[in-house]
N, C-alpha and C. Protein backbone atom coordinates (compact mmCIF):
# COMPACT_ATOMS: atom_id res chain seq x y z
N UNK A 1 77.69 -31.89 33.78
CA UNK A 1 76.84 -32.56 32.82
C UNK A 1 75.41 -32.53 33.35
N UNK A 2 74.59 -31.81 32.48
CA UNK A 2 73.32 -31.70 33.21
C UNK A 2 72.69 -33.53 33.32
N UNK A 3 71.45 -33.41 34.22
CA UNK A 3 70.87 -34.48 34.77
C UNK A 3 69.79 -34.70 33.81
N UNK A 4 69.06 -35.97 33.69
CA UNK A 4 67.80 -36.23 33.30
C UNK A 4 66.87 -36.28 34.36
N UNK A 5 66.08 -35.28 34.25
CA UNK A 5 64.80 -35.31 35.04
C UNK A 5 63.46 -35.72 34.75
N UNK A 6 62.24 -36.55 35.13
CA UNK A 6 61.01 -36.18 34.76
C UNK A 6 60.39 -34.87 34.73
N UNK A 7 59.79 -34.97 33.35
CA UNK A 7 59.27 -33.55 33.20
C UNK A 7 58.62 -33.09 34.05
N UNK A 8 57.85 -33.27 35.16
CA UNK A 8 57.61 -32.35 36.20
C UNK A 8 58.22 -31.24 37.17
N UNK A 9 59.36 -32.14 36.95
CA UNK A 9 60.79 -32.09 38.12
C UNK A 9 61.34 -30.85 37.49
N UNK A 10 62.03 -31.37 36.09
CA UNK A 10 62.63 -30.17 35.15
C UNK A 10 61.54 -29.37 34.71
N UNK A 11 60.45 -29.14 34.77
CA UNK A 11 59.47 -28.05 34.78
C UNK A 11 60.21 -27.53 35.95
N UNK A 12 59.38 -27.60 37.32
CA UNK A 12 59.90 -27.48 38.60
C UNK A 12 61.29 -26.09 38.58
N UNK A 13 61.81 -26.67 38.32
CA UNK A 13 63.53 -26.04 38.36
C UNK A 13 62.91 -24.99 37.23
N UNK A 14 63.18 -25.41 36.33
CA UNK A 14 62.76 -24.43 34.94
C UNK A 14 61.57 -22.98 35.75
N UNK A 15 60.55 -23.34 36.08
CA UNK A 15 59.94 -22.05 36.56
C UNK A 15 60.53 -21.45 37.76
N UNK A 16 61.44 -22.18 38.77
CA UNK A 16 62.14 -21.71 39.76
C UNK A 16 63.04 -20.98 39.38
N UNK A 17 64.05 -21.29 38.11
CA UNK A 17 65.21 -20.13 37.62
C UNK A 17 64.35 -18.87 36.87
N UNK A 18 63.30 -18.60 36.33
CA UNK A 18 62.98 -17.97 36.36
C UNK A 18 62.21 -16.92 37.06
N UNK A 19 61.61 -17.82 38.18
CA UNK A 19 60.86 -16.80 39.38
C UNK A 19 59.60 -16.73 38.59
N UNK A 20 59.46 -17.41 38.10
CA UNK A 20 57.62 -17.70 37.66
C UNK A 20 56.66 -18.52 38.17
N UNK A 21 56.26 -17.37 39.40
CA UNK A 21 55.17 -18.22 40.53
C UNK A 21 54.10 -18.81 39.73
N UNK A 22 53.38 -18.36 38.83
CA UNK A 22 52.31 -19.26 37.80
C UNK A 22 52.64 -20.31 37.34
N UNK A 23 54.67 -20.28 36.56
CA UNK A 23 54.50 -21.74 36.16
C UNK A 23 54.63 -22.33 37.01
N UNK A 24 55.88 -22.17 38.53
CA UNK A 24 55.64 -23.38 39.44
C UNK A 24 54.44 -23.81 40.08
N UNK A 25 53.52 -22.79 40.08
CA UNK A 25 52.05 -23.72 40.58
C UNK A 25 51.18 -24.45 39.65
N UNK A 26 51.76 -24.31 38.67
CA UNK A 26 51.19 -25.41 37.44
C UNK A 26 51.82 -26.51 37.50
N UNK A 27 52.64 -26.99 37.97
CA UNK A 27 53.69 -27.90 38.16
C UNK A 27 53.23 -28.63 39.33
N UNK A 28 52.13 -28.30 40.21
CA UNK A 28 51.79 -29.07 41.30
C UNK A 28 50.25 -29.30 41.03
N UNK A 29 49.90 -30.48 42.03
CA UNK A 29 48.43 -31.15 41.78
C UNK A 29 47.62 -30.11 42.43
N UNK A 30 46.18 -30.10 42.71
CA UNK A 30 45.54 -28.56 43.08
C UNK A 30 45.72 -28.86 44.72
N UNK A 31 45.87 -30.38 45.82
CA UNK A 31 46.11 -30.55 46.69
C UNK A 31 47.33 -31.05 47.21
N UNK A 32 48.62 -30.25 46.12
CA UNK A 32 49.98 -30.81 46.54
C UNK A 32 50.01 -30.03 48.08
N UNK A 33 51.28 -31.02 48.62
CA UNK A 33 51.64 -30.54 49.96
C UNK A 33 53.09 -30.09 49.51
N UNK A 34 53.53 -29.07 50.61
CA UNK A 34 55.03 -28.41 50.33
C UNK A 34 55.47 -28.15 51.81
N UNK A 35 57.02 -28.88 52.02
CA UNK A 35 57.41 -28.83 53.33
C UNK A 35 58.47 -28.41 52.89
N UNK A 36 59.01 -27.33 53.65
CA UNK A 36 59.93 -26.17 53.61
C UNK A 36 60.44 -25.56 54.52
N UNK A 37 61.56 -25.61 55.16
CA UNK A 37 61.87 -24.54 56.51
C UNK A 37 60.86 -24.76 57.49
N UNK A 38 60.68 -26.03 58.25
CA UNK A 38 59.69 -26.66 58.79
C UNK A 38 58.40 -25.97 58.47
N UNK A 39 57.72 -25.78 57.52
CA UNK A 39 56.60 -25.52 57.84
C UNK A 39 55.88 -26.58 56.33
N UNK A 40 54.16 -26.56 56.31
CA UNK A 40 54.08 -27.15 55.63
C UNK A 40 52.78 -26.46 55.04
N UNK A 41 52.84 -26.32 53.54
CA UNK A 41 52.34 -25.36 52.79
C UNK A 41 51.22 -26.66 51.85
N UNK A 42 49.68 -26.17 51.64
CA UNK A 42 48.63 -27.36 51.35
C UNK A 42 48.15 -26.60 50.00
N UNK A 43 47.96 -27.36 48.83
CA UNK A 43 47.12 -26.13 47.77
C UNK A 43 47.49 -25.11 47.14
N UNK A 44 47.40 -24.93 45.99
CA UNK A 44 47.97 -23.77 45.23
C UNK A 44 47.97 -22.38 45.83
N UNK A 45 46.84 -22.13 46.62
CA UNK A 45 47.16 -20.75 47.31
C UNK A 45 48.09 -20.74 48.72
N UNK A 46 48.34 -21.61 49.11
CA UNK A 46 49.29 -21.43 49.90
C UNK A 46 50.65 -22.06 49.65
N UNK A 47 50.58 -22.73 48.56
CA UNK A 47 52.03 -22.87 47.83
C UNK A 47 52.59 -21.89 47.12
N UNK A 48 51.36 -20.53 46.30
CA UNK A 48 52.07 -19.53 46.11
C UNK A 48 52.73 -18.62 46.94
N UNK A 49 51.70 -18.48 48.13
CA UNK A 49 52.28 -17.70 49.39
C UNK A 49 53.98 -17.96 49.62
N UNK A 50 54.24 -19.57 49.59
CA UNK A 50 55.34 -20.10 50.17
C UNK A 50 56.13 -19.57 49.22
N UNK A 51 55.92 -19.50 48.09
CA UNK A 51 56.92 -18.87 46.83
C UNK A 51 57.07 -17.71 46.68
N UNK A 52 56.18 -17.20 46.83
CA UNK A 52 56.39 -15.19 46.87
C UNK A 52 57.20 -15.24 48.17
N UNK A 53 56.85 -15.66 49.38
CA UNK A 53 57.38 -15.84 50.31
C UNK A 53 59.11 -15.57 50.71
N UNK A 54 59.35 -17.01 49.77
CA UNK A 54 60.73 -17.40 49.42
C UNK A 54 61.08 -16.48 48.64
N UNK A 55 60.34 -16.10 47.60
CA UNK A 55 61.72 -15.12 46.34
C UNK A 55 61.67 -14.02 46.92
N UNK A 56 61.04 -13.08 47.79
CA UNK A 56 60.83 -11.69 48.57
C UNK A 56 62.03 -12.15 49.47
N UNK A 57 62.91 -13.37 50.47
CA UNK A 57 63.32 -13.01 50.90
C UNK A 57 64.75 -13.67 50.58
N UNK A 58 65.05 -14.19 50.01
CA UNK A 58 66.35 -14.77 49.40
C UNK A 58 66.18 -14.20 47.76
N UNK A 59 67.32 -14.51 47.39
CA UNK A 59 67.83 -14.39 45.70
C UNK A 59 68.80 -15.55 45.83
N UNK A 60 68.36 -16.36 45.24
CA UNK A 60 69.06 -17.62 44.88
C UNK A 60 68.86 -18.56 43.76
N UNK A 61 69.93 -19.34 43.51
CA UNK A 61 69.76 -20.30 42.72
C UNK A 61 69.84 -21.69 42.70
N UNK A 62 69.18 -22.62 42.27
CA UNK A 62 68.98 -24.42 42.55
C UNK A 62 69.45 -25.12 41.26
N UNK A 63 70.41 -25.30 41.28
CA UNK A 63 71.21 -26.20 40.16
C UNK A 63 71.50 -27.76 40.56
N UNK A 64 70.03 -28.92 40.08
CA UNK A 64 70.46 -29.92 40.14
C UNK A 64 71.74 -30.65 40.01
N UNK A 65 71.99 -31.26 40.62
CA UNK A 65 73.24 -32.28 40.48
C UNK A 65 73.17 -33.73 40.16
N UNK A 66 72.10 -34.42 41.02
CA UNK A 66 71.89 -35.82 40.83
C UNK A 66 70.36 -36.12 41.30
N UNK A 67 70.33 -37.49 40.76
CA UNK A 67 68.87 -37.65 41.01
C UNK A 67 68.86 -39.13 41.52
N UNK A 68 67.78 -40.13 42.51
CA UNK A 68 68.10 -41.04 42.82
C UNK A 68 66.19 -41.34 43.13
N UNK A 69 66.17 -42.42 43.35
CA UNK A 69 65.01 -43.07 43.51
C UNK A 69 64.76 -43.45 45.30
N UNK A 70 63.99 -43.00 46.16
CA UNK A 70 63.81 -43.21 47.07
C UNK A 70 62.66 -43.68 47.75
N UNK A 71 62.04 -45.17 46.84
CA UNK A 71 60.92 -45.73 47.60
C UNK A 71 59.85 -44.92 45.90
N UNK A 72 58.93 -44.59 46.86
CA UNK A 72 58.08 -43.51 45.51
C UNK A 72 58.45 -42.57 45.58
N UNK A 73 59.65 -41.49 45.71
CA UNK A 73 60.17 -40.20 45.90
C UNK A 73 61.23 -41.02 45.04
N UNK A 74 61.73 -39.50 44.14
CA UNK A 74 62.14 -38.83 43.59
C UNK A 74 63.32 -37.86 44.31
N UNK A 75 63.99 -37.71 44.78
CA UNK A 75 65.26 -37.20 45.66
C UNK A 75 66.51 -36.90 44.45
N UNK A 76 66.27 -35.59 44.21
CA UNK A 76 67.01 -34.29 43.49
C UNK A 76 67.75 -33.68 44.38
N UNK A 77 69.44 -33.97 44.61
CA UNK A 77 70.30 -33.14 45.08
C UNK A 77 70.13 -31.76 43.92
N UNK A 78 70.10 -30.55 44.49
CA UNK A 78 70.59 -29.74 43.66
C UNK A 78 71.27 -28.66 44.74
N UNK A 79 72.62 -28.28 43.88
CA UNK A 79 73.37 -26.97 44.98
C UNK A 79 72.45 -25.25 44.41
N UNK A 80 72.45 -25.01 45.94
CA UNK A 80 71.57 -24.05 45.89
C UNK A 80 73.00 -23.04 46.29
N UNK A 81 72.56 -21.84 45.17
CA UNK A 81 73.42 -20.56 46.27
C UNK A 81 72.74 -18.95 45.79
N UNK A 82 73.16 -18.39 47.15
CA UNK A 82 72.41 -16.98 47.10
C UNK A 82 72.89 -16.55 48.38
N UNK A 83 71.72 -15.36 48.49
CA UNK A 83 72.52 -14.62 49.23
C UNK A 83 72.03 -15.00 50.97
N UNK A 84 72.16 -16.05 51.36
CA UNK A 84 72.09 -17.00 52.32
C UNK A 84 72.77 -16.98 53.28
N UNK A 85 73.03 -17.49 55.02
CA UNK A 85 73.35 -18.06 55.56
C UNK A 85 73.72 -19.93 54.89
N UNK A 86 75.34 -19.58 54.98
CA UNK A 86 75.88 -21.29 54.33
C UNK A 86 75.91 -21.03 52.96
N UNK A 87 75.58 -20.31 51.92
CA UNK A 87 75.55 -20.80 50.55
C UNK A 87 77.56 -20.85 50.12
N UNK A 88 77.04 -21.41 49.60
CA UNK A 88 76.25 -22.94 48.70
C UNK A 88 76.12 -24.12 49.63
N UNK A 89 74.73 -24.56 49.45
CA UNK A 89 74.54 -25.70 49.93
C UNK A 89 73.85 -26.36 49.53
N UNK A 90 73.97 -28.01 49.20
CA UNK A 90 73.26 -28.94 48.51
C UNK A 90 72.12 -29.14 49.36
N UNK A 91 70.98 -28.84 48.91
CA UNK A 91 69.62 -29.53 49.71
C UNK A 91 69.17 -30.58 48.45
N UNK A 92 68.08 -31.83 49.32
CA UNK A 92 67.55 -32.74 48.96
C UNK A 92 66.14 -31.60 48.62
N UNK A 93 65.91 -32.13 47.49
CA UNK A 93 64.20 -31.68 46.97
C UNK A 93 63.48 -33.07 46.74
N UNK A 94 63.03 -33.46 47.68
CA UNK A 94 62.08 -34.98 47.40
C UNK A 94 60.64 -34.54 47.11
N UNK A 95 60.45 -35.63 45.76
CA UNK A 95 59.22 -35.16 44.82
C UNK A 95 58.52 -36.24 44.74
N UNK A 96 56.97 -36.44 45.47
CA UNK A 96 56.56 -37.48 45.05
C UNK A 96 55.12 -36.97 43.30
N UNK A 97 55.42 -37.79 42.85
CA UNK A 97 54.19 -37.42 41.33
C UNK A 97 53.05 -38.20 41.77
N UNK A 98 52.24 -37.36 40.53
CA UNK A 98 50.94 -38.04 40.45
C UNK A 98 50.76 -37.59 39.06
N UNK A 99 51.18 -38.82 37.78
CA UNK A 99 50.85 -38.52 36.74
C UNK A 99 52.24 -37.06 36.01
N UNK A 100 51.10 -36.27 35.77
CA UNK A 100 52.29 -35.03 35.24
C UNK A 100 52.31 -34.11 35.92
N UNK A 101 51.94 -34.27 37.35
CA UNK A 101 51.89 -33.18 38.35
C UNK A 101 52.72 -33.67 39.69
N UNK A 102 53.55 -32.43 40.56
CA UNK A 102 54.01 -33.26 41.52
C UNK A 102 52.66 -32.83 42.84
N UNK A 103 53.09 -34.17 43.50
CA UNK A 103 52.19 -34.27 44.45
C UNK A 103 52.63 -33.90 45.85
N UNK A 104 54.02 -33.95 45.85
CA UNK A 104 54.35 -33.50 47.44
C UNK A 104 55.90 -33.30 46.51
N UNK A 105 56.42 -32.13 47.23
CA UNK A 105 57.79 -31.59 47.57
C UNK A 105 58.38 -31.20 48.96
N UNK A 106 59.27 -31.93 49.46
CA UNK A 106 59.67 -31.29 50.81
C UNK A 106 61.18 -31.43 50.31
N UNK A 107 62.01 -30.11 50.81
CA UNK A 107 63.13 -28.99 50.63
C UNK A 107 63.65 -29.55 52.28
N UNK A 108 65.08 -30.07 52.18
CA UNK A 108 65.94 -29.94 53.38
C UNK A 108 67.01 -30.62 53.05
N UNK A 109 68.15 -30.52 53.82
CA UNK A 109 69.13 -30.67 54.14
C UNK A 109 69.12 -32.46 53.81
């Protein structure tokens, strides 16, 4: 049964199943932060980097599952699978907003 998301979130996912680096950087504020595979990505040009990045070296997919409230985060289980070390595996995507933009995303376990 799919989830209810804020529209940022389900933007988010929505340009991720498609692999549309333009819409997911529309989906973030112009000074979102992005923490990912320890590293931490500042600003639309280096949040695209992190995304070309990512789809050049995996093929995968992020299918929310649940969603929960964590303080001002936003904490989206979704099972991810591809062609990975471990897939399928549920990672946490914690989203903090600002308005209709997200303001920070950090990706882990």
């Amino acid at each position: 049964m799919p989830i209810e998301l804020p529209q940022p979130i389900a933007d988010y996912f929505e340009a991720d199943r498609s692999k549309d680096c333009q819409a997911i950087i529309r989906c973030f504020a112009k000074d979102a932060v992005v923490r990912d595979e320890g590293k931490r990505h500042v600003g639309h040009d280096a949040i695209r980097q992190w995304k070309a990045g990512v789809d050049s070296k995996y093929r995968y997919a992020a299918e929310p599952i649940a969603i929960a409230a964590d303080g001002d985060r936003a904490v989206v289980t979704s099972r991810v699978t591809g062609d990975f070390p471990g897939s399928p595996i549920d990672l946490s995507y914690r989203f903090i907003l600002s308005g209709d933009k997200i303001a920070e995303l950090e990706i882990g376990l």
